[in-house]
N, C-alpha and C. Protein backbone atom coordinates (compact mmCIF):
# COMPACT_ATOMS: atom_id res chain seq x y z
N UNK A 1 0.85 -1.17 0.00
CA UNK A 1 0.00 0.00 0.00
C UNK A 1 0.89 1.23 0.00
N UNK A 2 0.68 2.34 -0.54
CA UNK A 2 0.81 3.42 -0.22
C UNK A 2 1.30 4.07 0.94
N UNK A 3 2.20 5.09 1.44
CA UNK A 3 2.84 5.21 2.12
C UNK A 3 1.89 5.94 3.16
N UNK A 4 0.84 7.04 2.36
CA UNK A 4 -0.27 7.85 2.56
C UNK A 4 -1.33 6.93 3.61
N UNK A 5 -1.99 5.96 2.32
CA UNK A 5 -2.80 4.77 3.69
C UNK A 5 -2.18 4.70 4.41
N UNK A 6 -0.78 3.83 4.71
CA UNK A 6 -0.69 3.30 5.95
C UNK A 6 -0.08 4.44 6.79
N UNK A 7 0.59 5.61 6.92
CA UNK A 7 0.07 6.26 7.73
C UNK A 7 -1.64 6.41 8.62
N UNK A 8 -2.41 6.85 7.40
CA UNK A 8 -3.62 6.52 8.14
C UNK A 8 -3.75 5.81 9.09
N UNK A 9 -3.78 4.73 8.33
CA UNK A 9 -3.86 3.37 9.09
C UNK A 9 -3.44 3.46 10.80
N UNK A 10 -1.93 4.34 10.43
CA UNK A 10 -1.39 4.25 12.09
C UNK A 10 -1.24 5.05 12.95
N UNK A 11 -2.37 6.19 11.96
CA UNK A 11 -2.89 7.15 13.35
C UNK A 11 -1.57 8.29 13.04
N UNK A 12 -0.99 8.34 12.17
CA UNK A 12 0.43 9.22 12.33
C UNK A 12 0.51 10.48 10.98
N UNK A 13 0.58 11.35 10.78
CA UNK A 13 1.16 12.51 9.56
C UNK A 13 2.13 12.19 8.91
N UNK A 14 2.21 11.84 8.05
CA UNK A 14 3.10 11.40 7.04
C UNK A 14 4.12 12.45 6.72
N UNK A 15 3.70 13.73 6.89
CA UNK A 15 5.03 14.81 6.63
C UNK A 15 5.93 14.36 7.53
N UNK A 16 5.42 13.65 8.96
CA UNK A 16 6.21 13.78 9.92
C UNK A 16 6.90 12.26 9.98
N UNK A 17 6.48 11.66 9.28
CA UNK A 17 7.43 10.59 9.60
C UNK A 17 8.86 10.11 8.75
N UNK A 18 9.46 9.41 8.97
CA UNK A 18 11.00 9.18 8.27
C UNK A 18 10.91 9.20 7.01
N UNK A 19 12.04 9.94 6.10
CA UNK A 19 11.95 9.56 4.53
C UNK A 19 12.05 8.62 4.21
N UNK A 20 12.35 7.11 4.60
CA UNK A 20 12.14 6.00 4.00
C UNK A 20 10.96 5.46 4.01
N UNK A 21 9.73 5.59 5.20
CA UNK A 21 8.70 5.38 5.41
C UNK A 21 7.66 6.24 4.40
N UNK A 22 8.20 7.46 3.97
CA UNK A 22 6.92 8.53 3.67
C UNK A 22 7.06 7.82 1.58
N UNK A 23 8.76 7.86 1.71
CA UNK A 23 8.72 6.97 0.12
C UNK A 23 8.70 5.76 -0.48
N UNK A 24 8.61 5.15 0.69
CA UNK A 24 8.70 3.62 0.66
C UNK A 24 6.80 3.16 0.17
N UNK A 25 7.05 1.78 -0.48
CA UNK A 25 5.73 1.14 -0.05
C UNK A 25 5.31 -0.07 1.38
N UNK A 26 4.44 0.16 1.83
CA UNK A 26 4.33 -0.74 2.85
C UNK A 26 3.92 -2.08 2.46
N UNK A 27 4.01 -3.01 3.20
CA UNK A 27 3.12 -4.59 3.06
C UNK A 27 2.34 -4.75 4.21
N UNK A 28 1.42 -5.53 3.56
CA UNK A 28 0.48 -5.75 5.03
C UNK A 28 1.01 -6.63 6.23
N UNK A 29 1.82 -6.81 5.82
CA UNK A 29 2.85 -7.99 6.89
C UNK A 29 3.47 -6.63 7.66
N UNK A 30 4.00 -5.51 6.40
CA UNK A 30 4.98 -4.38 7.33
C UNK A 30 4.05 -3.55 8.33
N UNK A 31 2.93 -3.59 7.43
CA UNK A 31 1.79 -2.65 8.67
C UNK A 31 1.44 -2.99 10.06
N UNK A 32 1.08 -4.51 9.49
CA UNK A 32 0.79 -5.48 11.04
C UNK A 32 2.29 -5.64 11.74
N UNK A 33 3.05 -5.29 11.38
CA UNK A 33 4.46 -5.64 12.08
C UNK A 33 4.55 -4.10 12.68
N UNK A 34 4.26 -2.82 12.00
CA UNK A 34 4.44 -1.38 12.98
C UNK A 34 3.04 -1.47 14.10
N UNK A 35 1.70 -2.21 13.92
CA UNK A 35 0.84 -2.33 14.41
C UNK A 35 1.49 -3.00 16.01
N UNK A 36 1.85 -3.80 15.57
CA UNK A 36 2.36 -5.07 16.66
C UNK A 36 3.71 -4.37 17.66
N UNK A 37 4.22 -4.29 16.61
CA UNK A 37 5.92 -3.97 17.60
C UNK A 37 6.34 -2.43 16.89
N UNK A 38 5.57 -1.51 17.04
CA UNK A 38 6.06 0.07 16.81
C UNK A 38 7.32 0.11 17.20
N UNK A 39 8.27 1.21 15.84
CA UNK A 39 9.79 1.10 16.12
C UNK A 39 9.75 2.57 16.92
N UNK A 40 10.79 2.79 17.50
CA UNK A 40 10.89 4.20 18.48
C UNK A 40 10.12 5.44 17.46
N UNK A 41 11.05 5.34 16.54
CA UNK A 41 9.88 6.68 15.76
C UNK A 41 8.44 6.85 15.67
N UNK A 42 8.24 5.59 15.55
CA UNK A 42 6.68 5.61 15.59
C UNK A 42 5.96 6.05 17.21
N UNK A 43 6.50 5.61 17.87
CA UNK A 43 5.85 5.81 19.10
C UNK A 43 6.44 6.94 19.88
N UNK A 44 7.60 7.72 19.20
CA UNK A 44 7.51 9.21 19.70
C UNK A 44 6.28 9.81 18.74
N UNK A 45 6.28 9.52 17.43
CA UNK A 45 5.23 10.38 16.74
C UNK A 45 3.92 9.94 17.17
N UNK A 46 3.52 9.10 17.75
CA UNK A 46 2.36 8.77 18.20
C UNK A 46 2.17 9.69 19.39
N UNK A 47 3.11 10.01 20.43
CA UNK A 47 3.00 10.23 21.99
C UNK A 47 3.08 12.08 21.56
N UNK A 48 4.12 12.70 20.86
CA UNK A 48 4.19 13.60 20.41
C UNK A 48 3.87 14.61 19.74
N UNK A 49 3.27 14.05 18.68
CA UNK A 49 2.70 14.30 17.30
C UNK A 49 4.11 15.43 16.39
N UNK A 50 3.41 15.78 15.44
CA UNK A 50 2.44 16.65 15.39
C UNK A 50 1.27 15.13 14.74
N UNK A 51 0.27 15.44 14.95
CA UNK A 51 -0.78 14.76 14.97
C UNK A 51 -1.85 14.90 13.52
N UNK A 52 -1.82 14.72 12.65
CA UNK A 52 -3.44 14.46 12.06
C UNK A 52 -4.39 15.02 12.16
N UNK A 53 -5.37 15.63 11.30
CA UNK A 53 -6.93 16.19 11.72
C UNK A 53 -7.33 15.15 12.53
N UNK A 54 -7.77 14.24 12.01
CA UNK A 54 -8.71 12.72 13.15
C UNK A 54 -8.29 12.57 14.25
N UNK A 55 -7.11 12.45 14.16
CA UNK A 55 -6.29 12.14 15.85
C UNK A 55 -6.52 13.90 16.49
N UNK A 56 -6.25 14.66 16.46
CA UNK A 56 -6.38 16.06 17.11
C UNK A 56 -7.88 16.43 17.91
N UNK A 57 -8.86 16.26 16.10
CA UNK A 57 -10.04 16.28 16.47
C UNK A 57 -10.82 14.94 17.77
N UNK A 58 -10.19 13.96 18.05
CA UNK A 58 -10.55 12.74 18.88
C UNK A 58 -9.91 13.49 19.98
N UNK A 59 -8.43 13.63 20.33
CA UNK A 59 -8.10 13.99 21.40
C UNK A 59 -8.89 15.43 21.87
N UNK A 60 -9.60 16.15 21.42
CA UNK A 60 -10.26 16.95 21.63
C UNK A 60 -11.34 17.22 21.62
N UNK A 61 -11.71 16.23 21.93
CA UNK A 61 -13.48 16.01 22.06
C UNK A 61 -14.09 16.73 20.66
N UNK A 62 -13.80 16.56 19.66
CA UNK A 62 -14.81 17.16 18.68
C UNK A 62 -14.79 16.51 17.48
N UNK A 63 -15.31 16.94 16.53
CA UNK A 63 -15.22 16.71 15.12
C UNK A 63 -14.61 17.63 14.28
N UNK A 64 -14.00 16.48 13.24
CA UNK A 64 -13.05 17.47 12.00
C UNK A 64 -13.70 18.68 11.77
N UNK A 65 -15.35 19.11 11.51
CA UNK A 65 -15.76 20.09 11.05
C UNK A 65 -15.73 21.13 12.39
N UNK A 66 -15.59 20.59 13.58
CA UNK A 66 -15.67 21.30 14.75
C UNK A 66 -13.83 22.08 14.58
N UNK A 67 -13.03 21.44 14.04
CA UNK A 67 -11.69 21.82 14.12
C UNK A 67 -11.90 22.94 13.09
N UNK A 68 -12.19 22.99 11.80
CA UNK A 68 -12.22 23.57 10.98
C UNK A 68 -12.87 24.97 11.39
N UNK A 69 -14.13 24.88 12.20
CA UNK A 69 -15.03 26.10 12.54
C UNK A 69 -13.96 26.88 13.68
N UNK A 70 -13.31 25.99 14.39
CA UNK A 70 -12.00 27.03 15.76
C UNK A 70 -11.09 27.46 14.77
N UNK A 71 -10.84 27.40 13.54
CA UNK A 71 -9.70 27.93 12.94
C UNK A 71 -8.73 26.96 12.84
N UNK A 72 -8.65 25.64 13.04
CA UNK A 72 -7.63 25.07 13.38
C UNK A 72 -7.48 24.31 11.95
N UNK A 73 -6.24 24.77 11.15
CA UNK A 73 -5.82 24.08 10.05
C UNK A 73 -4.40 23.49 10.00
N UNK A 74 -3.83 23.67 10.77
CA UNK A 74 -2.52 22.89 11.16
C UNK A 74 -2.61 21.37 11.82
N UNK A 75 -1.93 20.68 11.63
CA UNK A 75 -1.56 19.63 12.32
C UNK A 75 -1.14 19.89 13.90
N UNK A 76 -1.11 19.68 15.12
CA UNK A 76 -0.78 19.99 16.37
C UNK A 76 -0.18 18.93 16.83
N UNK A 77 0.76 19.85 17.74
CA UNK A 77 1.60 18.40 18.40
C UNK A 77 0.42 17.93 19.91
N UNK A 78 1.04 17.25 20.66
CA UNK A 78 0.27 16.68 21.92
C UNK A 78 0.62 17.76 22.98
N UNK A 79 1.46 19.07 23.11
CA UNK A 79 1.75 19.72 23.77
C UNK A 79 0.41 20.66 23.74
N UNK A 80 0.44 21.26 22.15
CA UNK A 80 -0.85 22.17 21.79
C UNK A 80 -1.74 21.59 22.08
N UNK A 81 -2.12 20.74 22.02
CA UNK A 81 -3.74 20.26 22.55
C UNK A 81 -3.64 20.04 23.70
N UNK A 82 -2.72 19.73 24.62
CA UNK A 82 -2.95 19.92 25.91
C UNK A 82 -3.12 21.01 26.35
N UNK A 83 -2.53 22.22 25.41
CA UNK A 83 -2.75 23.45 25.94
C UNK A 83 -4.09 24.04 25.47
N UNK A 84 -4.67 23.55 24.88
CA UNK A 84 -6.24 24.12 24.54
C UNK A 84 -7.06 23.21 25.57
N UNK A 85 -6.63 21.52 26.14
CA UNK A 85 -7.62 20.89 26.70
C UNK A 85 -7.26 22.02 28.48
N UNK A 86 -6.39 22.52 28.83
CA UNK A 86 -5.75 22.90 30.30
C UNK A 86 -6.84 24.52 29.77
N UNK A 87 -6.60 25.17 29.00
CA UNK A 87 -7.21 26.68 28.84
C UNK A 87 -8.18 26.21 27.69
N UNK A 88 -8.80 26.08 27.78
CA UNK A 88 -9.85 26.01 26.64
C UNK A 88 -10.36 27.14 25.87
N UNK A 89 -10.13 27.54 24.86
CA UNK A 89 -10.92 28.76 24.11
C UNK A 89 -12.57 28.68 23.62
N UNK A 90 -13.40 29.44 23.83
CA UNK A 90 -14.85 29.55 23.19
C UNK A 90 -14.90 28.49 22.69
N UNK A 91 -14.59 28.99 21.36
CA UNK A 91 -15.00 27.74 20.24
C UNK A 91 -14.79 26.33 20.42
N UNK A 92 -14.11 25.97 21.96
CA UNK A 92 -13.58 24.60 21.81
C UNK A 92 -14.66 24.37 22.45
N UNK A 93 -14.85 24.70 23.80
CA UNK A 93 -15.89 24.42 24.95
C UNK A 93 -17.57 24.50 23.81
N UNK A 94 -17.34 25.29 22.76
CA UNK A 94 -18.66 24.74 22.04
C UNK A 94 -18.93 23.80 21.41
N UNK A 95 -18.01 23.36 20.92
CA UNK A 95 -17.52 22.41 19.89
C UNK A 95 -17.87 21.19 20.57
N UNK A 96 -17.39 20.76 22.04
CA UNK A 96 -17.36 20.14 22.59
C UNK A 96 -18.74 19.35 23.36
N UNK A 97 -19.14 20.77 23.47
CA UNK A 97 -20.76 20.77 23.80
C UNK A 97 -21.67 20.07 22.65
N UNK A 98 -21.31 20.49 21.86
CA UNK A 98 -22.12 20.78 20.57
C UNK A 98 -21.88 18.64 20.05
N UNK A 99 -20.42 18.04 20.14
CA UNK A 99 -20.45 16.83 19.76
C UNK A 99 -21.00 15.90 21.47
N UNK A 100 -20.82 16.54 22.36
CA UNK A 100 -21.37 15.95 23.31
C UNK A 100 -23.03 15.59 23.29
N UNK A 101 -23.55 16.45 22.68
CA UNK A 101 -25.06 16.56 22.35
C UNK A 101 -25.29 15.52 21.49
N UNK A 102 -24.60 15.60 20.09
CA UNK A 102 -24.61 14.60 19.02
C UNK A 102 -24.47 13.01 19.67
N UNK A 103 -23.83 12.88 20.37
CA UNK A 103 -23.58 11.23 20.72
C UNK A 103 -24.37 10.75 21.63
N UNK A 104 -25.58 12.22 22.71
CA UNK A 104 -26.35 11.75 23.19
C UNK A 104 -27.47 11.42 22.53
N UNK A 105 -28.02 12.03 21.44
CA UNK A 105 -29.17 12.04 20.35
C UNK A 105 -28.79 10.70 19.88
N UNK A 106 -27.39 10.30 19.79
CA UNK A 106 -27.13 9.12 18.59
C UNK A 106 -27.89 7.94 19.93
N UNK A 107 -27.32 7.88 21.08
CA UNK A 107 -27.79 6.80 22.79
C UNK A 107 -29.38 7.04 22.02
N UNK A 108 -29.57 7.94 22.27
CA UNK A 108 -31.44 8.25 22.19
C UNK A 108 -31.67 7.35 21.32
N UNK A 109 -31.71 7.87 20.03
CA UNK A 109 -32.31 7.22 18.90
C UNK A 109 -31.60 5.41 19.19
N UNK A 110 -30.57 4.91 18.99
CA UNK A 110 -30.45 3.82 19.33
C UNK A 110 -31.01 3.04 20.33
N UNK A 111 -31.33 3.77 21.64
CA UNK A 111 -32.00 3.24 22.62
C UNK A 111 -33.82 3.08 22.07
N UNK A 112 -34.46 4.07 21.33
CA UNK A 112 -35.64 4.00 20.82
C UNK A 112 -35.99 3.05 19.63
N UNK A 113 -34.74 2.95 19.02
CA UNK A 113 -35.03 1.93 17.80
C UNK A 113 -34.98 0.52 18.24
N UNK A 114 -34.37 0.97 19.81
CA UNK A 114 -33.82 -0.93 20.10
C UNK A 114 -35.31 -1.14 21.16
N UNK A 115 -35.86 -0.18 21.63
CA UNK A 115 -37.58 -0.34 22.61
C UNK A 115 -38.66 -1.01 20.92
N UNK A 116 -38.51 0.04 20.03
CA UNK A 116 -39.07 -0.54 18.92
C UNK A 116 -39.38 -1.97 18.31
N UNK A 117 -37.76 -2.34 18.25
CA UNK A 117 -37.74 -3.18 17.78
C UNK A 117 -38.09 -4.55 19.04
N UNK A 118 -37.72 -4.10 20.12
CA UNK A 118 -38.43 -5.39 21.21
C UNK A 118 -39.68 -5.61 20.82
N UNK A 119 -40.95 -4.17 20.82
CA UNK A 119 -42.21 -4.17 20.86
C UNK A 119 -42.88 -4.92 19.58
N UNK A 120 -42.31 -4.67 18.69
CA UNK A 120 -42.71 -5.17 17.45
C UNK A 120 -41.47 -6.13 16.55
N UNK A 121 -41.26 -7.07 17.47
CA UNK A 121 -40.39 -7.50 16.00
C UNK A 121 -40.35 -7.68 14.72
N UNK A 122 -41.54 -7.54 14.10
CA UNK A 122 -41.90 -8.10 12.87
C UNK A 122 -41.30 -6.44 11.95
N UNK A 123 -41.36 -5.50 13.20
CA UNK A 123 -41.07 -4.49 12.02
C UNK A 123 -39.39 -3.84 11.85
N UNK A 124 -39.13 -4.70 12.82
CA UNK A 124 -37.11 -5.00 12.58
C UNK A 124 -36.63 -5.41 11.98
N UNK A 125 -36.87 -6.00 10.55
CA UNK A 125 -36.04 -6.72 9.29
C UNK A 125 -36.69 -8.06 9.70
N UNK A 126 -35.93 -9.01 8.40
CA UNK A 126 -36.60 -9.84 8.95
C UNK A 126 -37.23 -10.29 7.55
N UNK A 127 -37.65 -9.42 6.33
CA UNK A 127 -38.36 -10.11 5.50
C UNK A 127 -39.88 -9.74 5.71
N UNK A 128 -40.81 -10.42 6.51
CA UNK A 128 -42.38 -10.12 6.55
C UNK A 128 -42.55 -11.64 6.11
N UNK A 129 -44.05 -11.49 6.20
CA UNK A 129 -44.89 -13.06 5.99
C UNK A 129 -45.86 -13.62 5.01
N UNK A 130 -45.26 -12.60 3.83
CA UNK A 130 -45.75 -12.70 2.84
C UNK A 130 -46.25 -14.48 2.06
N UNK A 131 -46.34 -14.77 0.98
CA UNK A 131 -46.53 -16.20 0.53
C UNK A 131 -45.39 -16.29 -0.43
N UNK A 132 -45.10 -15.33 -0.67
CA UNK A 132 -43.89 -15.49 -1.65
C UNK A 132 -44.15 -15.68 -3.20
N UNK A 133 -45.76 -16.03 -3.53
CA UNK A 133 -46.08 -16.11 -4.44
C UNK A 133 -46.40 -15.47 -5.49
């Protein structure tokens, strides 16, 4: 694969990692082998960063579009986001609010579809009882 995926894959910024890694191709043997037994680089850039939209936006309670609305278009190391999680600015504490809300609506609705589906099973998948004919 691609040097690009498997970054993904391992949670890490590819600007930031070694030039043999960023030009190299990976194998899925090499992925599951940085998965398994991370070499020192990897696990300073993991502990360190600079970090990824996904990884930033996770360590910070929000979503990519929540990063985008604070201004935040850089990659951050683990220092900077500790320093926004220790002082928090506006936009974060909304942001935060704002995906805290979202994952309770998501409990809701899952908790209502799953009362639903006890009450009526027939209307939970399943097909119906048609003749088929």
């Amino acid at each position: 694969m691609k040097a690009e995926t498997a970054a993904k894959k391992l949670g890490i910024l590819l600007e930031a990692a070694p030039e043999e890694f960023r030009t190299g191709v990976v194998t899925r043997d090499e992925l599951n082998s940085l998965l398994a037994d991370p070499p020192e680089w990897l696990q300073v850039l993991r502990r360190e960063g600079p970090h990824p939209r996904p990884v930033v936006a996770a360590k910070l309670g929000i979503s990519n579009s929540g990063l985008t609305r604070g201004g935040i278009d850089e990659p951050l190391t683990t220092a900077q986001i500790k320093e926004l999680l220790v002082a928090p600015p506006q936009w974060l504490v909304t942001e935060r609010a704002t995906q805290a809300a979202v994952r309770a609506e998501k409990i809701r609705v899952a908790e209502r579809d799953k009362e639903r589906a006890a009450r009526n099973p027939r209307e939970s998948g399943g097909g119906g009882g048609g003749s088929g004919v």
